[in-house]
Protein backbone atom coordinates (compact mmCIF):
# COMPACT_ATOMS: atom_id res chain seq x y z
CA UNK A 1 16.38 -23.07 -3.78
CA UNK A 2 17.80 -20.61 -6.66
CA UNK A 3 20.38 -22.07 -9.04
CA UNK A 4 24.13 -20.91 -8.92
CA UNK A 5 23.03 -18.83 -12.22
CA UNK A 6 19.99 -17.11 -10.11
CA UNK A 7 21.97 -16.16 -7.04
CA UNK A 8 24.62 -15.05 -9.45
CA UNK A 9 22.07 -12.71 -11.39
CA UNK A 10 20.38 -11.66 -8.32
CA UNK A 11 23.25 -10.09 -6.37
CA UNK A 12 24.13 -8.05 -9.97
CA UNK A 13 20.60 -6.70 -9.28
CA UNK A 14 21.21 -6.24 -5.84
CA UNK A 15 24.67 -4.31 -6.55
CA UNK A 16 23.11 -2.21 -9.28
CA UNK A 17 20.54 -1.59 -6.77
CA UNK A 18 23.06 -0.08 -4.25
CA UNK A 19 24.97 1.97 -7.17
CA UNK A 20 22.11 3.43 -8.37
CA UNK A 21 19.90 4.13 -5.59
CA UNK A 22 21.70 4.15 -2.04
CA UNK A 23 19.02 5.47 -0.11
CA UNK A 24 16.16 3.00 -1.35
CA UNK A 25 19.18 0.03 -0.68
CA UNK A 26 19.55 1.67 2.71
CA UNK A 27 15.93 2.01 3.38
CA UNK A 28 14.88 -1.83 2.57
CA UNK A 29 17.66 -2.74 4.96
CA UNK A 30 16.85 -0.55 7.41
CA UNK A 31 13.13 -1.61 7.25
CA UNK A 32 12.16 2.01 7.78
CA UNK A 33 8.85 2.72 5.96
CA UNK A 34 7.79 6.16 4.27
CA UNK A 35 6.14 8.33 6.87
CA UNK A 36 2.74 9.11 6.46
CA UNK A 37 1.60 12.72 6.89
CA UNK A 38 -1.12 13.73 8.72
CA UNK A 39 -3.21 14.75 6.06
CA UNK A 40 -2.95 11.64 4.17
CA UNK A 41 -3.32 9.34 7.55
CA UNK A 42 -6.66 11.45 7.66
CA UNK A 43 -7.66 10.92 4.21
CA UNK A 44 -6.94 7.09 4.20
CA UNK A 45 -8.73 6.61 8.10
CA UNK A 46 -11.59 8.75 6.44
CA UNK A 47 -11.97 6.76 3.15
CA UNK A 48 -11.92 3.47 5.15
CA UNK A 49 -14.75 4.74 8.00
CA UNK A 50 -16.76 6.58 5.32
CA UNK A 51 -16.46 3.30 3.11
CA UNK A 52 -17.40 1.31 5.49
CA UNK A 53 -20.28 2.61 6.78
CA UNK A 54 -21.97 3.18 3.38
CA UNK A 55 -21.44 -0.41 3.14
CA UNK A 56 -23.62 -1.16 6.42
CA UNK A 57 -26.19 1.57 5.31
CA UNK A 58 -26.34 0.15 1.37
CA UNK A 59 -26.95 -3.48 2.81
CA UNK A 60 -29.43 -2.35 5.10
CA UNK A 61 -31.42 -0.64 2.58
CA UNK A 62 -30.83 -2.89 0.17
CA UNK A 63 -29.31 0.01 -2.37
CA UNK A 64 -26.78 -1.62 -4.68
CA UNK A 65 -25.18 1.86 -4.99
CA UNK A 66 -24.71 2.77 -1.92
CA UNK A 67 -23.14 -0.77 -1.72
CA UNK A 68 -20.84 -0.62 -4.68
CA UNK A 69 -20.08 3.42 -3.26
CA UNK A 70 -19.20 2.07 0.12
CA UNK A 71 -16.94 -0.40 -1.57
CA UNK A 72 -15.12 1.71 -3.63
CA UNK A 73 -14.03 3.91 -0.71
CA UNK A 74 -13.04 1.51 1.31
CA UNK A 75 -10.99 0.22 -1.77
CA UNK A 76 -9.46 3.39 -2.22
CA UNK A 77 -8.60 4.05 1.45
CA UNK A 78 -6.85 0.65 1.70
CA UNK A 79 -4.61 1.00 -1.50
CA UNK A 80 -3.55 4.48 -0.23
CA UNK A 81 -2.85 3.15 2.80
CA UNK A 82 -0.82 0.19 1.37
CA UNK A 83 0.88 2.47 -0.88
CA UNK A 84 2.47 3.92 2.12
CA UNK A 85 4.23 0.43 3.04
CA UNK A 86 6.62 0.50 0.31
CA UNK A 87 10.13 1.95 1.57
């Protein structure tokens, strides 16, 4: 539970919020997300399949950088991807 002095300090955040920037105060509480393009969709669902599958091939050849390769993609393609969840 916030203090009265929290809640207090909050909503001035909240109000400079809508002042400043009405469409990202509209967007939050809308809950609409930032559309994806296509070509970035692609890029992430490509990162994540090319990631993971140089993860399957590096652990069944036992190559560490095919491993650590594989990883990295799939890092890459998930951050991108999370990126996109922020309003």
């Amino acid at each position: 539970m916030l203090s009265r002095n929290e809640q207090q300090q909050l909503r001035t955040i909240e109000q400079w919020f809508e002042i400043t920037d009405p469409e990202l105060t509209r967007s939050l509480r809308d809950g609409r997300l930032r559309n994806l393009g296509l070509p970035r969709r692609l890029l992430c669902l490509a990162l994540m399949v090319l990631g993971g599958a140089l993860i399957g091939v590096g652990a069944v050849a036992a190559n560490v950088f095919l491993l650590f390769a594989g990883i990295v993609g799939l890092t890459l393609g998930v951050c991108l991807r999370i990126g996109a969840i922020r309003p």
